[in-house]
N, C-alpha and C. Protein backbone atom coordinates (compact mmCIF):
# COMPACT_ATOMS: atom_id res chain seq x y z
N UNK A 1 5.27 -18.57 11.98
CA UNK A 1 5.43 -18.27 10.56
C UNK A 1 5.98 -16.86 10.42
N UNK A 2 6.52 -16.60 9.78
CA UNK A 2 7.45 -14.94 9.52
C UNK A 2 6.40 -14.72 8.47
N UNK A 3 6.45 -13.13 9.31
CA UNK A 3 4.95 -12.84 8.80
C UNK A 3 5.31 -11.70 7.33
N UNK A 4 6.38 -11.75 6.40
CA UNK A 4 6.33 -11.80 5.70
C UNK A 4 5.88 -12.32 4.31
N UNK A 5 5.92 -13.65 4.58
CA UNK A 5 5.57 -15.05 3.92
C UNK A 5 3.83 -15.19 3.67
N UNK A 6 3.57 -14.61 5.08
CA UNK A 6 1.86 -14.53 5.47
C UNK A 6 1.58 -13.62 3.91
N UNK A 7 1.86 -12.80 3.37
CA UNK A 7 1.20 -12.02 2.48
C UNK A 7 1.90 -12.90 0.93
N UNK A 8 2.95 -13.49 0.80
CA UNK A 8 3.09 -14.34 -0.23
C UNK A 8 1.60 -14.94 -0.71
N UNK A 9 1.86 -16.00 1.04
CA UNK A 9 0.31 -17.11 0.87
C UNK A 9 -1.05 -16.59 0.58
N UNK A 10 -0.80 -14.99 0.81
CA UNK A 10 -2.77 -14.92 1.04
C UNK A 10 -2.37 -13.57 0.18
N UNK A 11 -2.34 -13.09 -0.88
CA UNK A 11 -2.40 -11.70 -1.06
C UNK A 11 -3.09 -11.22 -0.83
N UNK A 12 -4.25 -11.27 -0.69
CA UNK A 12 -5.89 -10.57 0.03
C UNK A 12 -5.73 -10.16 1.18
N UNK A 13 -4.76 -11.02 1.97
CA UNK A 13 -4.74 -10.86 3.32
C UNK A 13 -4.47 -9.00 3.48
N UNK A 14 -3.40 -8.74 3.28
CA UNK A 14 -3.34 -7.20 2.93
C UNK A 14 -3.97 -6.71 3.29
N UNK A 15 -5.08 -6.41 2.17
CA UNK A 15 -5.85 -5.99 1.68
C UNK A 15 -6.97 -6.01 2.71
N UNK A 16 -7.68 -6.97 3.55
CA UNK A 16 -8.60 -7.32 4.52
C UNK A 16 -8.22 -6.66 5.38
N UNK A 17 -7.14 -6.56 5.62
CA UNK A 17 -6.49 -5.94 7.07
C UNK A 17 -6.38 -4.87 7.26
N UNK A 18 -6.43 -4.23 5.80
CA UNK A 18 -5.73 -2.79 5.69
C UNK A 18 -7.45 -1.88 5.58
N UNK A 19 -8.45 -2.89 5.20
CA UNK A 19 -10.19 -2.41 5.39
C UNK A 19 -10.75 -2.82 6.50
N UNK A 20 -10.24 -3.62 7.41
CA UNK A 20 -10.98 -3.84 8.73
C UNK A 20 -10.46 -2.47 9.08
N UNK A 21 -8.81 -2.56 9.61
CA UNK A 21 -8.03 -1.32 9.88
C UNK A 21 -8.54 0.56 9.91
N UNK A 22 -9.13 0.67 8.54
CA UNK A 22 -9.63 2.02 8.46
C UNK A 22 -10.82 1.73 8.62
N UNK A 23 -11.79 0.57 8.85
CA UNK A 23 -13.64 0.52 9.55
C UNK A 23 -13.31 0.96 10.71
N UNK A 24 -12.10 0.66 11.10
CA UNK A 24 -12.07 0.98 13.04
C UNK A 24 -11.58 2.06 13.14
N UNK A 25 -10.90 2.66 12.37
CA UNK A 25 -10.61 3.97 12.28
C UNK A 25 -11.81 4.50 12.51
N UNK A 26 -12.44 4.74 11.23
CA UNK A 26 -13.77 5.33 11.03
C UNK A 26 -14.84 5.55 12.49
N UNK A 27 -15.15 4.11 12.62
CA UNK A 27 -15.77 3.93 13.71
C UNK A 27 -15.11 4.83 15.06
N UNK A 28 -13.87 4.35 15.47
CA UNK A 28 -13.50 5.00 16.49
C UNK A 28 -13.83 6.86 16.30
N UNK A 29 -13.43 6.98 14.47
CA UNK A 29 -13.70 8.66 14.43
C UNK A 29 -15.23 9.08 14.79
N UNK A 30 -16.22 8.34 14.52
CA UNK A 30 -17.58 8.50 14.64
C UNK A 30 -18.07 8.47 16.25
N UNK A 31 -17.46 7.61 16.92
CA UNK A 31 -17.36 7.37 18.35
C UNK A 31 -16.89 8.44 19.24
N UNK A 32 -15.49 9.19 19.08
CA UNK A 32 -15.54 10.56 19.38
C UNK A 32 -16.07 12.27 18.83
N UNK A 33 -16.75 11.68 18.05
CA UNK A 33 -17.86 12.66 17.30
C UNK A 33 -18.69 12.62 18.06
N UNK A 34 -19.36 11.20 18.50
CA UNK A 34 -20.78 10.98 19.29
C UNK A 34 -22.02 10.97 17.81
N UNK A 35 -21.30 10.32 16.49
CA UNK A 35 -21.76 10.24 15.47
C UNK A 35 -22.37 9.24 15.33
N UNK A 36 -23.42 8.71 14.32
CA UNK A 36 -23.17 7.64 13.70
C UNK A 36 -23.77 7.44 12.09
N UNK A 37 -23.06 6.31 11.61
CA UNK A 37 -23.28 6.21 10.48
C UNK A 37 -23.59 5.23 9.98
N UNK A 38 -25.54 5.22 10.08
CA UNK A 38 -26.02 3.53 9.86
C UNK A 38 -25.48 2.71 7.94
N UNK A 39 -25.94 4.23 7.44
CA UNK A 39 -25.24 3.11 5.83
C UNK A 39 -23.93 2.25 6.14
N UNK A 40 -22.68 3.16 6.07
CA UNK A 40 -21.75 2.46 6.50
C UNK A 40 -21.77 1.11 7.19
N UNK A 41 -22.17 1.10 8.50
CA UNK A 41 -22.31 0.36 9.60
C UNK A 41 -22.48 -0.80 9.00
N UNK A 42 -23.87 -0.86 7.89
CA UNK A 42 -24.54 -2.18 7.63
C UNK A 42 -23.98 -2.22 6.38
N UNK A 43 -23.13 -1.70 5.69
CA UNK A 43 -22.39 -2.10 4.55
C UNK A 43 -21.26 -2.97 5.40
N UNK A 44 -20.57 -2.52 6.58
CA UNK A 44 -19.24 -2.92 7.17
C UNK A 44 -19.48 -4.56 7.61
N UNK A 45 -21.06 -5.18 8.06
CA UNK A 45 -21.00 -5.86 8.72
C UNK A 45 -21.74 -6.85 8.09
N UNK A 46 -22.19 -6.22 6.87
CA UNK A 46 -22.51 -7.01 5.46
C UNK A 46 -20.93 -7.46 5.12
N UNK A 47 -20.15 -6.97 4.75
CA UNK A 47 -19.25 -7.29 4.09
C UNK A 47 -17.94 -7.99 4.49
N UNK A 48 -17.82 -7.66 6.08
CA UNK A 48 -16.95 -8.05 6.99
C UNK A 48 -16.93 -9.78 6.86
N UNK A 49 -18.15 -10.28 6.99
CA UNK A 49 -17.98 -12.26 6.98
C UNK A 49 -16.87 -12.61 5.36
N UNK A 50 -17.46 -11.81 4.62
CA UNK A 50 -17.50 -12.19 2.77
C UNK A 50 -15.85 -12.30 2.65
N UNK A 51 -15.36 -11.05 3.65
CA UNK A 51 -13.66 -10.77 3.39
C UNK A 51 -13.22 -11.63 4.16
N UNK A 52 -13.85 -12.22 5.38
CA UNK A 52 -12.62 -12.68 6.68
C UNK A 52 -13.21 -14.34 6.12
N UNK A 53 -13.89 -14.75 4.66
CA UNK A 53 -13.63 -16.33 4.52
C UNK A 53 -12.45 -16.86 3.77
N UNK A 54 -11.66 -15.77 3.71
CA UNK A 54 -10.65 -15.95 2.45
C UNK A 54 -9.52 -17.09 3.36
């Protein structure tokens, strides 16, 4: 499929991709900190199923 078309069919899709995208950011930034950040964390993995049923 030309993955142009992919964002016609799903406009959300975007959008999901572009918030998984900066969680792993984040994460990876917290990871070379030697940080962590439980709110976040359990907001990310609360919310992660809700976006990826679209």
């Amino acid at each position: 499929m030309n993955p142009e078309h992919k964002e016609t069919m799903n406009p959300d899709h975007t959008k999901n991709n572009e918030f998984y995208t900066n969680c792993i950011e984040y994460f990876e930034f917290l990871r070379k900190k030697g940080t962590m950040d439980y709110d976040f964390e359990d907001e990310y993995y609360f919310t992660m199923p809700a976006i990826s049923n679209h």
